[in-house]
C-alpha atoms as a PDB file:
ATOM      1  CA  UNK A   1      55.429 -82.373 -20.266  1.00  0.00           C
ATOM      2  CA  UNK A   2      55.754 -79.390 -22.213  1.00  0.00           C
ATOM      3  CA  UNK A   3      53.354 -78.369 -24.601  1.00  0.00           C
ATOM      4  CA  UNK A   4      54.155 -78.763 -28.055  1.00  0.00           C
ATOM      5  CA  UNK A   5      51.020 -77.775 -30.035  1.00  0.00           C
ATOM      6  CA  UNK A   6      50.806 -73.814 -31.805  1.00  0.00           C
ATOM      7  CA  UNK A   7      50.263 -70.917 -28.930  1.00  0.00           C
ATOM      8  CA  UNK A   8      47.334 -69.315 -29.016  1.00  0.00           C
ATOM      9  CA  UNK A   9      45.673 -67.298 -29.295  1.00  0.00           C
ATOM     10  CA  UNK A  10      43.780 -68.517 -32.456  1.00  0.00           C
ATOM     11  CA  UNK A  11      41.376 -67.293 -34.241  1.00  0.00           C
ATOM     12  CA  UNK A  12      38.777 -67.677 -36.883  1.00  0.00           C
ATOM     13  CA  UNK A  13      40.201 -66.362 -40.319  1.00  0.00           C
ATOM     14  CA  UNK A  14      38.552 -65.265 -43.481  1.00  0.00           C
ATOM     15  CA  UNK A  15      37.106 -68.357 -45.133  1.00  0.00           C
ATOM     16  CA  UNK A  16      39.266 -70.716 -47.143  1.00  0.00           C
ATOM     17  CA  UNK A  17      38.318 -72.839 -50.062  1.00  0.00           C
ATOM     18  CA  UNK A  18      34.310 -74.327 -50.572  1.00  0.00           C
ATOM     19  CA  UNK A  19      33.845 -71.563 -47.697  1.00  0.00           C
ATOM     20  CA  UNK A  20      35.567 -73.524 -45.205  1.00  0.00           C
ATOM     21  CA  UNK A  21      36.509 -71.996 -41.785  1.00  0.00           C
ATOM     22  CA  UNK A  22      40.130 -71.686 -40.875  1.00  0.00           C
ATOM     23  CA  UNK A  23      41.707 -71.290 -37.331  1.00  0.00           C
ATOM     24  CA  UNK A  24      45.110 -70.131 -36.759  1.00  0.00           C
ATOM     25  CA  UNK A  25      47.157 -67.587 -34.654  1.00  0.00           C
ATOM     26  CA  UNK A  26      48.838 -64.726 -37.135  1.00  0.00           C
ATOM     27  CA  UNK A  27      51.746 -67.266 -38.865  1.00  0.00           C
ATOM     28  CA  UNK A  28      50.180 -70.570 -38.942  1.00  0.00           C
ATOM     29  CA  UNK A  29      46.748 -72.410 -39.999  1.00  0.00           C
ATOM     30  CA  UNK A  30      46.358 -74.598 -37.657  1.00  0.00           C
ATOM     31  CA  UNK A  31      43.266 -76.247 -38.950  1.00  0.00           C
ATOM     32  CA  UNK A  32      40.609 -75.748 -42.344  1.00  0.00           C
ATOM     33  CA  UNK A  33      37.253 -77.790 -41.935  1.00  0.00           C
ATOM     34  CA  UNK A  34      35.457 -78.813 -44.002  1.00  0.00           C
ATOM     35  CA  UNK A  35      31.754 -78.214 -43.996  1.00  0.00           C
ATOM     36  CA  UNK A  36      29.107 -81.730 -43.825  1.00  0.00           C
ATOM     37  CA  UNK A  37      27.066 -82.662 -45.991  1.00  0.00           C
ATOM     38  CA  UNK A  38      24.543 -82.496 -43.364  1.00  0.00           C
ATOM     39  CA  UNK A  39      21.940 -80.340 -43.026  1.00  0.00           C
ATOM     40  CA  UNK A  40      23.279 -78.850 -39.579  1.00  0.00           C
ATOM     41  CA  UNK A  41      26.621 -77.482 -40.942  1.00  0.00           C
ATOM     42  CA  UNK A  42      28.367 -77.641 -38.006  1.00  0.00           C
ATOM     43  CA  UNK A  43      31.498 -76.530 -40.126  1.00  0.00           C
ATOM     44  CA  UNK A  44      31.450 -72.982 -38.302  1.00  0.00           C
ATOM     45  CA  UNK A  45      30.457 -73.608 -34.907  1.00  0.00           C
ATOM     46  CA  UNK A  46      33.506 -76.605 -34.588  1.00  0.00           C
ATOM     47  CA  UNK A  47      35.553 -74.058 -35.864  1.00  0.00           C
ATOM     48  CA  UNK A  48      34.915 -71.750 -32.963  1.00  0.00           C
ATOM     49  CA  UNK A  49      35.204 -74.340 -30.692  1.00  0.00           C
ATOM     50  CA  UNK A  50      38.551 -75.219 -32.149  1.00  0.00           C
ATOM     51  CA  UNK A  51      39.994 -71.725 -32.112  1.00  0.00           C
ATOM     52  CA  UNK A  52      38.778 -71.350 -28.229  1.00  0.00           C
ATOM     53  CA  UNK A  53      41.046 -74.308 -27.213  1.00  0.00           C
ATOM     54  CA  UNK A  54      44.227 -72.652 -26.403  1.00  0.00           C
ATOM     55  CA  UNK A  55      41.980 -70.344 -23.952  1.00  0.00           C
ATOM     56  CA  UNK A  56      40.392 -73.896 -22.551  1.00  0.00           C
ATOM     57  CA  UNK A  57      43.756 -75.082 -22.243  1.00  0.00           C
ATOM     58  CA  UNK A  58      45.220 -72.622 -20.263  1.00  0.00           C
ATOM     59  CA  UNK A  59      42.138 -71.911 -18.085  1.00  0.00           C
ATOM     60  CA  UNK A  60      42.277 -75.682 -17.041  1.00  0.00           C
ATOM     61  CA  UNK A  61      45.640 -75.300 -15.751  1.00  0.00           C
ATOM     62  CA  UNK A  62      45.219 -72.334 -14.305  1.00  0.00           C
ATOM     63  CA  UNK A  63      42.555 -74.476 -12.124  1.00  0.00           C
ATOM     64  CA  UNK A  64      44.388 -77.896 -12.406  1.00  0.00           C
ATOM     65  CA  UNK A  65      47.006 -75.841 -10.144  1.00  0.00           C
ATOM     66  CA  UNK A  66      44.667 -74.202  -8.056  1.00  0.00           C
ATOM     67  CA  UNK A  67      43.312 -77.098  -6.961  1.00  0.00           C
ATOM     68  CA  UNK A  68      46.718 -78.990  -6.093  1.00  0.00           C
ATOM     69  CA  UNK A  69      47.577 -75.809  -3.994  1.00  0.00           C
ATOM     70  CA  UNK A  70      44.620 -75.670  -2.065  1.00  0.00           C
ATOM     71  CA  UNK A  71      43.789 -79.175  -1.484  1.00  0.00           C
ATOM     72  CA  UNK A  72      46.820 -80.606  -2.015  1.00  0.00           C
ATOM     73  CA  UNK A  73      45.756 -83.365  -3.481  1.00  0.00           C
ATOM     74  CA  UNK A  74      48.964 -85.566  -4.461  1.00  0.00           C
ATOM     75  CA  UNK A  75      48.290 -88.843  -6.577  1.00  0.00           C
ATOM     76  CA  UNK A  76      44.563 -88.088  -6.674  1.00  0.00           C
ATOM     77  CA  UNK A  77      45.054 -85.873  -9.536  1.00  0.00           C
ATOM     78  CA  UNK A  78      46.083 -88.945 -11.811  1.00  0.00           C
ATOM     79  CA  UNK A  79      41.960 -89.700 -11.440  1.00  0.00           C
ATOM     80  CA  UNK A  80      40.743 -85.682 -11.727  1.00  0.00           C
ATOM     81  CA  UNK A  81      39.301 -85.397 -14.448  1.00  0.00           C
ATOM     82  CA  UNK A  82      40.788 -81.668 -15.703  1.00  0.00           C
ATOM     83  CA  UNK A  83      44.194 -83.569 -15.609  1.00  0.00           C
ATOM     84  CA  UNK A  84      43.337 -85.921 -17.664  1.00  0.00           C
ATOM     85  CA  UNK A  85      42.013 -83.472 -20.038  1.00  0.00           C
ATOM     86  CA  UNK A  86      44.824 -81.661 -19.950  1.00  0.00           C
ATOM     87  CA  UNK A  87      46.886 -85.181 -20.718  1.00  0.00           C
ATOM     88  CA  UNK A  88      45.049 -85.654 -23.880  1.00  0.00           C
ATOM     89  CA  UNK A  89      45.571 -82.173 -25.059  1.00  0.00           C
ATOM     90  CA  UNK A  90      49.442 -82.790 -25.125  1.00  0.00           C
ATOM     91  CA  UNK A  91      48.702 -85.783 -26.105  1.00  0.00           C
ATOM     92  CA  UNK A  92      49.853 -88.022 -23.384  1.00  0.00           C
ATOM     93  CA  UNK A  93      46.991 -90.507 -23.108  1.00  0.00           C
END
């Protein structure tokens, strides 16, 4: 399936409204977050997380097809766990 989600890569912009990170690529937010109410504010670090994902993605089929070259392994990839992580990133499961 193709991917239909923004290209990379993103990034971490200047801080939005309430100081709340923003990740896009250089046209289009793809996400603002809002900080907890915690005491952790995890607000920052998701956001890095987030804007790393396009990297992730890519990197995981870069070894999604390495492994299906080398080991060839056919219908076993349905129960590999970097497919199915790649599934749920287009959204397919």
């Amino acid at each position: 399936m193709k991917e239909k989600f923004t290209k990379g890569p993103w990034r971490l912009a200047p801080m939005g409204p309430n100081n709340c990170p923003i990740v896009g690529n250089e046209t289009t937010m793809v996400c603002m977050i809002s900080d907890s109410v915690d005491e952790d504010r995890n607000a920052i670090h998701d956001a890095h997380l987030i804007a790393a994902a396009p990297d992730m993605y890519e990197a995981l089929k870069v070894a999604c097809d390495s492994l299906q070259y080398n080991t060839m392994c056919g219908n076993k990839c349905q129960h590999c766990e970097i497919y199915k992580t790649l599934k749920k990133a287009r959204g397919e499961s």
